[in-house]
N, C-alpha and C. Protein backbone atom coordinates (compact mmCIF):
# COMPACT_ATOMS: atom_id res chain seq x y z
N UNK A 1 110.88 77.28 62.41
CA UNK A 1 111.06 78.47 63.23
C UNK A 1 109.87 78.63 64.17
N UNK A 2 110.20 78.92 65.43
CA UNK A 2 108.98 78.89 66.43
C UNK A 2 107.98 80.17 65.93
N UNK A 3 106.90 80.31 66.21
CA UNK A 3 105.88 81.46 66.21
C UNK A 3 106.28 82.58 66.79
N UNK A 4 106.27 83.37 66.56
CA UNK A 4 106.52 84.47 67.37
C UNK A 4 105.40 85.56 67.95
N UNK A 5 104.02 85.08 67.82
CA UNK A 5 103.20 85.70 68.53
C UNK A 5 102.75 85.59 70.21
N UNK A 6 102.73 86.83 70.75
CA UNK A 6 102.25 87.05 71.86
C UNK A 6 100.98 86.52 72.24
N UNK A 7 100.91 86.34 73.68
CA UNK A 7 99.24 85.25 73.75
C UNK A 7 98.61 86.10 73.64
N UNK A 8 98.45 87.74 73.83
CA UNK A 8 97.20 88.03 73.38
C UNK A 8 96.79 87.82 72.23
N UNK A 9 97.95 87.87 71.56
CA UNK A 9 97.50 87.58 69.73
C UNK A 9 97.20 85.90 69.49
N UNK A 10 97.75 85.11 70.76
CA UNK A 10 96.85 83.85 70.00
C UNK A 10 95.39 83.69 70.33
N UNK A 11 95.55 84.32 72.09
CA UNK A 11 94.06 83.85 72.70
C UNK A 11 93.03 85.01 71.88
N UNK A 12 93.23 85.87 70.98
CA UNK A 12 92.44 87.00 70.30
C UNK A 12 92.30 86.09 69.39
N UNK A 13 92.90 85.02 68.66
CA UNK A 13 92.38 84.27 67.37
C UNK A 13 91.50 83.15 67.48
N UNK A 14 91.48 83.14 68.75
CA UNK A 14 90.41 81.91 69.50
C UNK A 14 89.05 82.17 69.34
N UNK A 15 88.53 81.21 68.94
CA UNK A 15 86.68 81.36 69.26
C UNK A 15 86.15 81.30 70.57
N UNK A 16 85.32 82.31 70.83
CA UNK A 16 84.64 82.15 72.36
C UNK A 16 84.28 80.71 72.88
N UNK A 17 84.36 79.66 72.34
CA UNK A 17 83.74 78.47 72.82
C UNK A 17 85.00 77.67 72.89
N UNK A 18 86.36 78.12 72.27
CA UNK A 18 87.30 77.38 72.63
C UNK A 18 87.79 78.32 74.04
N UNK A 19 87.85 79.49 73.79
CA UNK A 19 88.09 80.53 74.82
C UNK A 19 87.82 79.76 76.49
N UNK A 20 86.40 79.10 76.38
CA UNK A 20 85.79 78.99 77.43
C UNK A 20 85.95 77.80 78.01
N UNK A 21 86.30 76.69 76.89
CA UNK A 21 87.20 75.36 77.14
C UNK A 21 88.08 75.61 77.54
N UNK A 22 89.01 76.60 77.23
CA UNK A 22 90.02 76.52 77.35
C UNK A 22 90.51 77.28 79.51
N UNK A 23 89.54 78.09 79.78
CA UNK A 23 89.43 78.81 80.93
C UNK A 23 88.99 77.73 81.68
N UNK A 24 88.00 77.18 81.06
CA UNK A 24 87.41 75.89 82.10
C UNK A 24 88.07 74.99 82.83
N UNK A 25 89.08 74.43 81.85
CA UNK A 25 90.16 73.66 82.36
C UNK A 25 91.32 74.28 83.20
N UNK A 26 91.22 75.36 83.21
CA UNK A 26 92.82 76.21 84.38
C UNK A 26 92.25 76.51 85.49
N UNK A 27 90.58 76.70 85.42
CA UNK A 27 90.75 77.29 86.24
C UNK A 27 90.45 76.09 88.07
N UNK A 28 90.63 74.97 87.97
CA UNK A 28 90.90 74.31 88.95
C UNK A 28 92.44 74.03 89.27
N UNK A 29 92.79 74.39 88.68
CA UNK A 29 94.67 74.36 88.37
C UNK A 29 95.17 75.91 89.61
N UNK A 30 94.67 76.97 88.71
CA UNK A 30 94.32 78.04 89.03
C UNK A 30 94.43 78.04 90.19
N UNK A 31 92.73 77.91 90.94
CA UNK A 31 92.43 77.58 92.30
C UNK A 31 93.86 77.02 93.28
N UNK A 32 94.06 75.91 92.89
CA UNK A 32 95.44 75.23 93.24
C UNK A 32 96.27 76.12 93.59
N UNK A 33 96.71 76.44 92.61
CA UNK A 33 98.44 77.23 92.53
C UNK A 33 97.87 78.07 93.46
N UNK A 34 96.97 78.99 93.52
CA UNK A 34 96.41 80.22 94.54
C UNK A 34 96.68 79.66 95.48
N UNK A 35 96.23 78.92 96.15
CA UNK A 35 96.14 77.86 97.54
C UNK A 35 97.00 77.75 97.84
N UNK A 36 98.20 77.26 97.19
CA UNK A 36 99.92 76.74 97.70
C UNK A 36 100.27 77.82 97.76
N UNK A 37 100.28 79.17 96.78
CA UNK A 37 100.75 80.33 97.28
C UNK A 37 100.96 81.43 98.07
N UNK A 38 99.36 81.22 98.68
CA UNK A 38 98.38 81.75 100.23
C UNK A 38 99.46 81.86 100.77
N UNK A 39 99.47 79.88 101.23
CA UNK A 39 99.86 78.84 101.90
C UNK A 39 101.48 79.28 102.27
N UNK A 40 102.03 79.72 101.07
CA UNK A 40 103.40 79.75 101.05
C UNK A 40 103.83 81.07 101.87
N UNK A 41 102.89 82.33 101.12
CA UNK A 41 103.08 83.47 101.39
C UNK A 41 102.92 83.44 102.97
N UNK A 42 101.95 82.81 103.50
CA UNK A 42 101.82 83.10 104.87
C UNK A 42 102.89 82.29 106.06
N UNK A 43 103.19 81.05 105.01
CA UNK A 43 104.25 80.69 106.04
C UNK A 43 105.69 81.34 106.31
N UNK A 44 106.25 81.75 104.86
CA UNK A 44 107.00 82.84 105.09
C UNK A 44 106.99 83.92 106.31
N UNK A 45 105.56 84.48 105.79
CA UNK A 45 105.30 85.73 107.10
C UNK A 45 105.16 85.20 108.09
N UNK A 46 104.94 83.98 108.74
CA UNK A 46 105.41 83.68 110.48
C UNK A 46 106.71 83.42 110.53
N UNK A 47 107.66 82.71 109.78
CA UNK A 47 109.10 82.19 109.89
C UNK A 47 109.23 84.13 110.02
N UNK A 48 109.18 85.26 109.46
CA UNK A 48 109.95 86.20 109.65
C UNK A 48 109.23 86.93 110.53
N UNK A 49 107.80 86.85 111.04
CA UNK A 49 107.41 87.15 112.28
C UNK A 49 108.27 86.65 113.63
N UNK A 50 108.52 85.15 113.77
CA UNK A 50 109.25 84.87 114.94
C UNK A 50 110.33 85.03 114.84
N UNK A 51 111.22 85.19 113.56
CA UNK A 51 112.62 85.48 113.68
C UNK A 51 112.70 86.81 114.04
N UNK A 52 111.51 87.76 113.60
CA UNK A 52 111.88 89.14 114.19
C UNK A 52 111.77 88.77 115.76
N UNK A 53 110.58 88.20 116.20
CA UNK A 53 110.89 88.19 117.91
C UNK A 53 111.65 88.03 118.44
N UNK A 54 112.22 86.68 117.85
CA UNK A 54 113.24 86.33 118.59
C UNK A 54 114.41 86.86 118.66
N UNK A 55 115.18 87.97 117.38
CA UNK A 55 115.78 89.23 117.26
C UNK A 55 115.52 90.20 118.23
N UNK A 56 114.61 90.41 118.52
CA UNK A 56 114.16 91.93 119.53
C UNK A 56 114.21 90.99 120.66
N UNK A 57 114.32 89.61 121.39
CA UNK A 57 113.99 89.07 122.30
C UNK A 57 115.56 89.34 122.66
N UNK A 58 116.31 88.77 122.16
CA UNK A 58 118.14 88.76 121.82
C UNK A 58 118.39 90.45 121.80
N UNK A 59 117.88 90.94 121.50
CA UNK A 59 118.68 92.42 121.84
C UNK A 59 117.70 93.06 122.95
N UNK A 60 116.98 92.65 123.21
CA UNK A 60 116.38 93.63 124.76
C UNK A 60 116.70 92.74 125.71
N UNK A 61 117.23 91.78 125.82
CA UNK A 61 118.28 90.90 126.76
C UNK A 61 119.59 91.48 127.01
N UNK A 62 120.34 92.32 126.06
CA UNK A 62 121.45 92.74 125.82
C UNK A 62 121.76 93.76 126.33
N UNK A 63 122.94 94.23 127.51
CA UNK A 63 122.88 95.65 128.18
C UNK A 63 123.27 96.34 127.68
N UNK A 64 124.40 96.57 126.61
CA UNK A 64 124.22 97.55 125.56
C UNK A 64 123.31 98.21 125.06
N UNK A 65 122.01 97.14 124.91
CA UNK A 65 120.81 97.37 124.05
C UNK A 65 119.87 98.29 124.78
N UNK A 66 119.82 97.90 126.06
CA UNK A 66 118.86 98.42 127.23
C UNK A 66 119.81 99.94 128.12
N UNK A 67 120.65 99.90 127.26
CA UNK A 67 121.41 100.93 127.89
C UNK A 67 121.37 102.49 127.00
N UNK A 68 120.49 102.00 125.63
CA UNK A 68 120.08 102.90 124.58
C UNK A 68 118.99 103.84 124.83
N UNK A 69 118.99 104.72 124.27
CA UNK A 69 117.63 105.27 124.69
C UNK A 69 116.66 104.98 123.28
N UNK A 70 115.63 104.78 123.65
CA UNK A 70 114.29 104.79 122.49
C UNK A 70 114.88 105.25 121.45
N UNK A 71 115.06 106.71 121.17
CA UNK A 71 115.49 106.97 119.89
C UNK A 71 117.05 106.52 119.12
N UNK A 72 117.50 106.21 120.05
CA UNK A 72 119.03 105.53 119.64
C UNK A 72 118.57 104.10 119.12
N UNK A 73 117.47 103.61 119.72
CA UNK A 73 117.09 102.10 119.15
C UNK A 73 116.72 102.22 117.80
N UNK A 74 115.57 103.42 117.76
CA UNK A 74 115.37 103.38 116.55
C UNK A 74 116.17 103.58 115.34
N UNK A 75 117.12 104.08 115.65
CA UNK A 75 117.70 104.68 114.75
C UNK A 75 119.17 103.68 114.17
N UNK A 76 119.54 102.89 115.29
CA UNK A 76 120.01 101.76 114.78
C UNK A 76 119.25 100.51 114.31
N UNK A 77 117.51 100.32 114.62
CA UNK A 77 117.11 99.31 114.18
C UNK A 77 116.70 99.45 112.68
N UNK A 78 116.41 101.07 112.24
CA UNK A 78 116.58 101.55 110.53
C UNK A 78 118.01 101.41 109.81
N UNK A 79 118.82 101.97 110.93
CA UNK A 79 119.51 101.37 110.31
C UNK A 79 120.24 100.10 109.51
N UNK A 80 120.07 99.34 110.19
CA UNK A 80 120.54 97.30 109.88
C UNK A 80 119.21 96.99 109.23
N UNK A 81 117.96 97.56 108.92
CA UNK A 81 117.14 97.22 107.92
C UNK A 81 116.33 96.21 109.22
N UNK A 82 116.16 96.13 110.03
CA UNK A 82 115.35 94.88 110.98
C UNK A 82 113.87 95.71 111.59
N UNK A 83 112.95 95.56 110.65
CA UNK A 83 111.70 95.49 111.15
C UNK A 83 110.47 94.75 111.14
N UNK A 84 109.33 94.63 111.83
CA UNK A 84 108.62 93.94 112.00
C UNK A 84 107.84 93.79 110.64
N UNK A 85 107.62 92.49 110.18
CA UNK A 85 107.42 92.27 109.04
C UNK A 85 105.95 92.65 108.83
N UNK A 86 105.71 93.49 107.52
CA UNK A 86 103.82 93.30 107.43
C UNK A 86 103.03 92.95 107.22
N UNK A 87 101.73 92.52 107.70
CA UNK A 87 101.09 91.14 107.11
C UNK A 87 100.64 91.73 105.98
N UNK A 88 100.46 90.70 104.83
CA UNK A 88 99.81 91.24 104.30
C UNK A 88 98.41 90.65 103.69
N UNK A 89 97.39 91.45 102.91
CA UNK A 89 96.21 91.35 102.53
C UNK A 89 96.24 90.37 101.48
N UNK A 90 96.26 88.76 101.15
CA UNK A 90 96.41 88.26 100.10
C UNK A 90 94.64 87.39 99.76
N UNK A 91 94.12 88.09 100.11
CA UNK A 91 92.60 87.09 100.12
C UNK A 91 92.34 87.00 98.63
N UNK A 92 92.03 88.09 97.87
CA UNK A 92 92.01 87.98 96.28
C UNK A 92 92.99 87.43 95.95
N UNK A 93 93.15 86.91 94.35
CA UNK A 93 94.17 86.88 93.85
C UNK A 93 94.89 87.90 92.99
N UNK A 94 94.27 89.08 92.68
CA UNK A 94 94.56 90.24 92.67
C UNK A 94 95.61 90.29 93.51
N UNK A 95 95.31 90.90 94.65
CA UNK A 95 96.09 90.82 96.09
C UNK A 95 97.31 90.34 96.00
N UNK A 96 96.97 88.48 96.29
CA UNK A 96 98.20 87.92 96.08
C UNK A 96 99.35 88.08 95.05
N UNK A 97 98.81 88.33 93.46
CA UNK A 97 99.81 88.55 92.69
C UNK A 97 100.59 90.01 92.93
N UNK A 98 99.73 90.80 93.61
CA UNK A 98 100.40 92.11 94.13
C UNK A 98 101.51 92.46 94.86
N UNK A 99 100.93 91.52 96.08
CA UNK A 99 101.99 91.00 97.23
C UNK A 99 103.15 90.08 96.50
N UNK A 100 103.46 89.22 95.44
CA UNK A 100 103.92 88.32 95.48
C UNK A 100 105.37 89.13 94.09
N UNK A 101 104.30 90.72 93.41
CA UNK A 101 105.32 91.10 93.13
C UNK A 101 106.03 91.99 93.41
N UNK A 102 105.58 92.36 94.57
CA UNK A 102 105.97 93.29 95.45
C UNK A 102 107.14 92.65 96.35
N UNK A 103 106.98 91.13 96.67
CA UNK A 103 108.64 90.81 97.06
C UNK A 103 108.47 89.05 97.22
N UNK A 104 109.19 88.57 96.65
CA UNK A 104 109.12 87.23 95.92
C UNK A 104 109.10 86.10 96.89
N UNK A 105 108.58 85.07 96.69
CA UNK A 105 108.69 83.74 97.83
C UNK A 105 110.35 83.85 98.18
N UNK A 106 111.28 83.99 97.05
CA UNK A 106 112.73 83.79 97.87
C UNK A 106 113.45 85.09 98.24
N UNK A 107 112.65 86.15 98.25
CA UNK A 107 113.11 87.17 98.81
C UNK A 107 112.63 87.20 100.26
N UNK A 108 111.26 86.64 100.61
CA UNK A 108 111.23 86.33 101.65
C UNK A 108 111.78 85.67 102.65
N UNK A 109 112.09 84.71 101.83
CA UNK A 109 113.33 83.61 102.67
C UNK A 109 114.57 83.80 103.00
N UNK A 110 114.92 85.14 102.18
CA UNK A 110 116.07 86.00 102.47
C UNK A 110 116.14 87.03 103.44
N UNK A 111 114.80 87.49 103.53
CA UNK A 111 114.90 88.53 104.67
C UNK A 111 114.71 87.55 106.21
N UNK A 112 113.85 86.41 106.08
CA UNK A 112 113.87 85.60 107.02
C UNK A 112 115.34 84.83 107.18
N UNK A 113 116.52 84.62 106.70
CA UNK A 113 117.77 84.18 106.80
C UNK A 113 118.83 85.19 107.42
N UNK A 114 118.06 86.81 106.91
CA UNK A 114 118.94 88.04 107.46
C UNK A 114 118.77 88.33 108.65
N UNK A 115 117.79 87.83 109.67
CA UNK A 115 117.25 88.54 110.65
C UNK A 115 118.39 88.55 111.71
N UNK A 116 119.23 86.93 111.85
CA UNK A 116 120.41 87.57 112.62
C UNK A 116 120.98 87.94 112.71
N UNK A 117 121.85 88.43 110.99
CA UNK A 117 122.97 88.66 111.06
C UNK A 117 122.45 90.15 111.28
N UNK A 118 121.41 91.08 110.75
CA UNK A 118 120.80 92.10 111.48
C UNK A 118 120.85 92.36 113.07
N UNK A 119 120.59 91.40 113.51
CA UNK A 119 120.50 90.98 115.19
C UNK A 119 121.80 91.62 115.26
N UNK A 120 122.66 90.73 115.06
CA UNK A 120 124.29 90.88 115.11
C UNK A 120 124.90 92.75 114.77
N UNK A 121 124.43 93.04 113.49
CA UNK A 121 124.98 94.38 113.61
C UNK A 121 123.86 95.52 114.30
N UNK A 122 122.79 95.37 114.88
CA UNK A 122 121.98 96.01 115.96
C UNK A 122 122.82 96.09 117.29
N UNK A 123 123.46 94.51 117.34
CA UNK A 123 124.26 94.67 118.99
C UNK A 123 126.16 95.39 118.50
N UNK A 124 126.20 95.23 117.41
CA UNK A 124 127.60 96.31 117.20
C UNK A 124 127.04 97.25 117.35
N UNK A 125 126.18 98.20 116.74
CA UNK A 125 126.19 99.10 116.35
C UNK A 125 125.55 99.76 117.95
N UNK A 126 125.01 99.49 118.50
CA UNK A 126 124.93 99.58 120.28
C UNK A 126 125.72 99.77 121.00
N UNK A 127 127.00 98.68 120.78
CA UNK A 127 128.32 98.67 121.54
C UNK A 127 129.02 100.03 120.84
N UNK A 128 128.91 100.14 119.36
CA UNK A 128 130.01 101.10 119.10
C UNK A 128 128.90 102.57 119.76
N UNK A 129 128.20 102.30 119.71
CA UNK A 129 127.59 104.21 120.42
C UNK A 129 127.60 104.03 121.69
N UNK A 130 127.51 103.14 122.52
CA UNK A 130 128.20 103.37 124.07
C UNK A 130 129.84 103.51 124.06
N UNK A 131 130.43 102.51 123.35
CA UNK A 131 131.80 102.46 123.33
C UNK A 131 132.48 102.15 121.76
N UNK A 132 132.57 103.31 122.07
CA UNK A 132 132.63 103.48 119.72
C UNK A 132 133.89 102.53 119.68
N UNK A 133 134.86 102.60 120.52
CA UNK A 133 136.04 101.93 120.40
C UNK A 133 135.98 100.30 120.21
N UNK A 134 135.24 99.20 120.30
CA UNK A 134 134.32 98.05 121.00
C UNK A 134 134.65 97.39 118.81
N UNK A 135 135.54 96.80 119.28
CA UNK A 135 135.61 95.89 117.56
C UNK A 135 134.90 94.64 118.06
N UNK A 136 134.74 94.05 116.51
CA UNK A 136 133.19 93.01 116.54
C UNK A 136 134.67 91.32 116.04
N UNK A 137 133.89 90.91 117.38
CA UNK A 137 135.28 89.49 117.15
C UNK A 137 133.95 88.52 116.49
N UNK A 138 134.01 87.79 115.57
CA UNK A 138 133.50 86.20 115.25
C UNK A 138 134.05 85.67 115.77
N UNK A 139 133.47 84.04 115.92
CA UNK A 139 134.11 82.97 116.76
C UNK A 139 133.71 81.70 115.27
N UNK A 140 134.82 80.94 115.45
CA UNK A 140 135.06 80.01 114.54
C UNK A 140 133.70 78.90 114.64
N UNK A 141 132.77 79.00 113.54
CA UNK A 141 131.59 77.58 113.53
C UNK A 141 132.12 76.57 113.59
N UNK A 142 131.57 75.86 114.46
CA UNK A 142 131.67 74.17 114.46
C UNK A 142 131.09 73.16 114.82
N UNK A 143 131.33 72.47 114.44
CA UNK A 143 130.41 70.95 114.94
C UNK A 143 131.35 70.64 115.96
N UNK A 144 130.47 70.18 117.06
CA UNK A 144 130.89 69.38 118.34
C UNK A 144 130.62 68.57 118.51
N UNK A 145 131.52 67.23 118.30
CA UNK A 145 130.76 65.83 118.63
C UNK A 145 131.24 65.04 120.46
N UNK A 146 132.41 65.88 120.78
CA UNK A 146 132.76 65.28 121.66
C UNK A 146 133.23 66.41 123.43
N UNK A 147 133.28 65.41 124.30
CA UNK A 147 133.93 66.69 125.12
C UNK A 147 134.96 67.19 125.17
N UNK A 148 136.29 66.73 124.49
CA UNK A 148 137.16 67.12 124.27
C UNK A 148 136.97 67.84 122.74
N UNK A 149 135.85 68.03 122.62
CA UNK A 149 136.08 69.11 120.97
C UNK A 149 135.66 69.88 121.80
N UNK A 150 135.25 70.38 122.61
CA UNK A 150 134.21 71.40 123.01
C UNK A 150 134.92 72.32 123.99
N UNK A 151 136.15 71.22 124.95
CA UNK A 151 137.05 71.91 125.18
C UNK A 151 138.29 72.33 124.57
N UNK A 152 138.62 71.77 123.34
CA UNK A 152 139.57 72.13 122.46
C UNK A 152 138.78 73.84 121.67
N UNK A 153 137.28 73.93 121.49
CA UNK A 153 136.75 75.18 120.35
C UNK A 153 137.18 75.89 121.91
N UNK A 154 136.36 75.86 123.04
CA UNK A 154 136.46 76.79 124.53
C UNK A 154 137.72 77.55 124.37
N UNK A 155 138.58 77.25 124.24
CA UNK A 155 140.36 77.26 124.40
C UNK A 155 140.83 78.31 123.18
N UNK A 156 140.34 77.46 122.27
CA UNK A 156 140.82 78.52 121.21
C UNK A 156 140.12 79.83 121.30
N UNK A 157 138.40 80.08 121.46
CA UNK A 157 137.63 81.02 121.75
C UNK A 157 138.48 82.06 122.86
N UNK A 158 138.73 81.26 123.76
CA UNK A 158 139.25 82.09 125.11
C UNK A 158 140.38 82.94 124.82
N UNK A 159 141.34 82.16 123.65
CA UNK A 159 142.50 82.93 123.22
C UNK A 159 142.30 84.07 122.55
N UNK A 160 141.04 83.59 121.68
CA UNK A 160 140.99 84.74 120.48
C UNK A 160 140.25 86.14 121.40
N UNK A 161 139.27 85.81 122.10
CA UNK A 161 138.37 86.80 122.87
C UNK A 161 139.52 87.58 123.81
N UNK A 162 140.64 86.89 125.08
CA UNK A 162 141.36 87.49 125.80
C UNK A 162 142.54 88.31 124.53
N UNK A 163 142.96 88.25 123.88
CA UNK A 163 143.72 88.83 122.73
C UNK A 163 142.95 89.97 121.89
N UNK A 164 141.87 89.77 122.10
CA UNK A 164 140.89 90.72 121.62
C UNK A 164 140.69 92.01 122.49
N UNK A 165 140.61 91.30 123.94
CA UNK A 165 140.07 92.52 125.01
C UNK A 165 140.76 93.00 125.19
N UNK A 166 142.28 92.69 124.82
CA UNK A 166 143.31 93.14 125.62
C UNK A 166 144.07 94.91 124.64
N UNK A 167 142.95 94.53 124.06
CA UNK A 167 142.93 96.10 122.75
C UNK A 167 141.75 96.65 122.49
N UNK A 168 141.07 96.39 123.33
CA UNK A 168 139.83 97.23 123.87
C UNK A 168 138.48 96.57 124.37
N UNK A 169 137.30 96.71 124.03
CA UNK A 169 136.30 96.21 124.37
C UNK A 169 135.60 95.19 122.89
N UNK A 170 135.17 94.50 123.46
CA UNK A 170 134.44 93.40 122.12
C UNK A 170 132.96 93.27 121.99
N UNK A 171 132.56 93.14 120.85
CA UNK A 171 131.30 92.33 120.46
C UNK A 171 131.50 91.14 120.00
N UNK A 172 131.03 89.86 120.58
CA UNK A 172 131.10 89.23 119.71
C UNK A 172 129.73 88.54 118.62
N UNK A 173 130.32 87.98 117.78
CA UNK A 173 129.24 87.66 116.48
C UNK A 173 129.19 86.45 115.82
């Protein structure tokens, strides 16, 4: 049957001189893992630094978007959850474990994966307060390998979009 004690209760049965062997050896390990985690944490925070730009770059391009006033922006950009990410303070490792449980390497990668589809309901939610009436069309993903695929997706797009307008105004997404 496995042990069932907690490490404080093993590292409390330890002698200070194994204690100190035992710290000695992690803590270049330690060092390590800190380093890749910095490392990690901060690359995260530029991937969702430029995806926010490039989000706010894509909707202040957009005349819907520019047709909002300040407080209408704000109030749809709280809404869809899309803001500028915060750096944060990870120099200790204090810090870092703070930051890191405060929102996880793959939660990061999640809010950095959300930023367009955010993008996307920032420019509905624009269209529907100029023109509340304005339904949100998708267009079918695809790979294009050729010029006749590209005018075969064009074609179908054109159908679905003119069939679309023809019952009001569109976003598309």
């Amino acid at each position: 049957m496995a042990d069932d004690k907690s490490v404080s209760q093993v590292l409390s049965e330890l002698d200070p001189a194994t204690m100190k062997k035992l710290l000695r050896g992690l803590e270049p390990k330690r060092k390590k893992v800190a380093t890749a985690l910095r490392a990690a944490v901060t690359e995260q925070y530029d991937k969702q630094r430029e995806a926010y730009a490039a989000g706010m770059k894509t909707l202040e391009a957009d005349a819907s978007w520019k047709a909002l006033s300040p407080t209408d922006r704000d109030v749809i950009l709280a809404k869809v959850g899309l803001r500028a990410p915060a750096e944060s303070s990870i120099k200790s490792d204090e810090d870092l474990v703070a930051e890191l449980d405060r929102q996880s390497l793959s939660a990061r990668a999640d809010a950095v994966a959300a930023v367009p589809e955010r993008v996307a309901r920032a420019l509905e939610e624009a269209a529907r307060k100029l023109k509340p009436e304005a339904k949100r069309i998708t267009l079918r993903a695809a790979t294009l390998e050729t010029e006749d695929d590209v005018k075969a997706w064009l074609s179908e797009a054109e159908q679905k979009l003119l069939g679309a307008v023809k019952q009001g105004p569109v976003v598309i997404s």
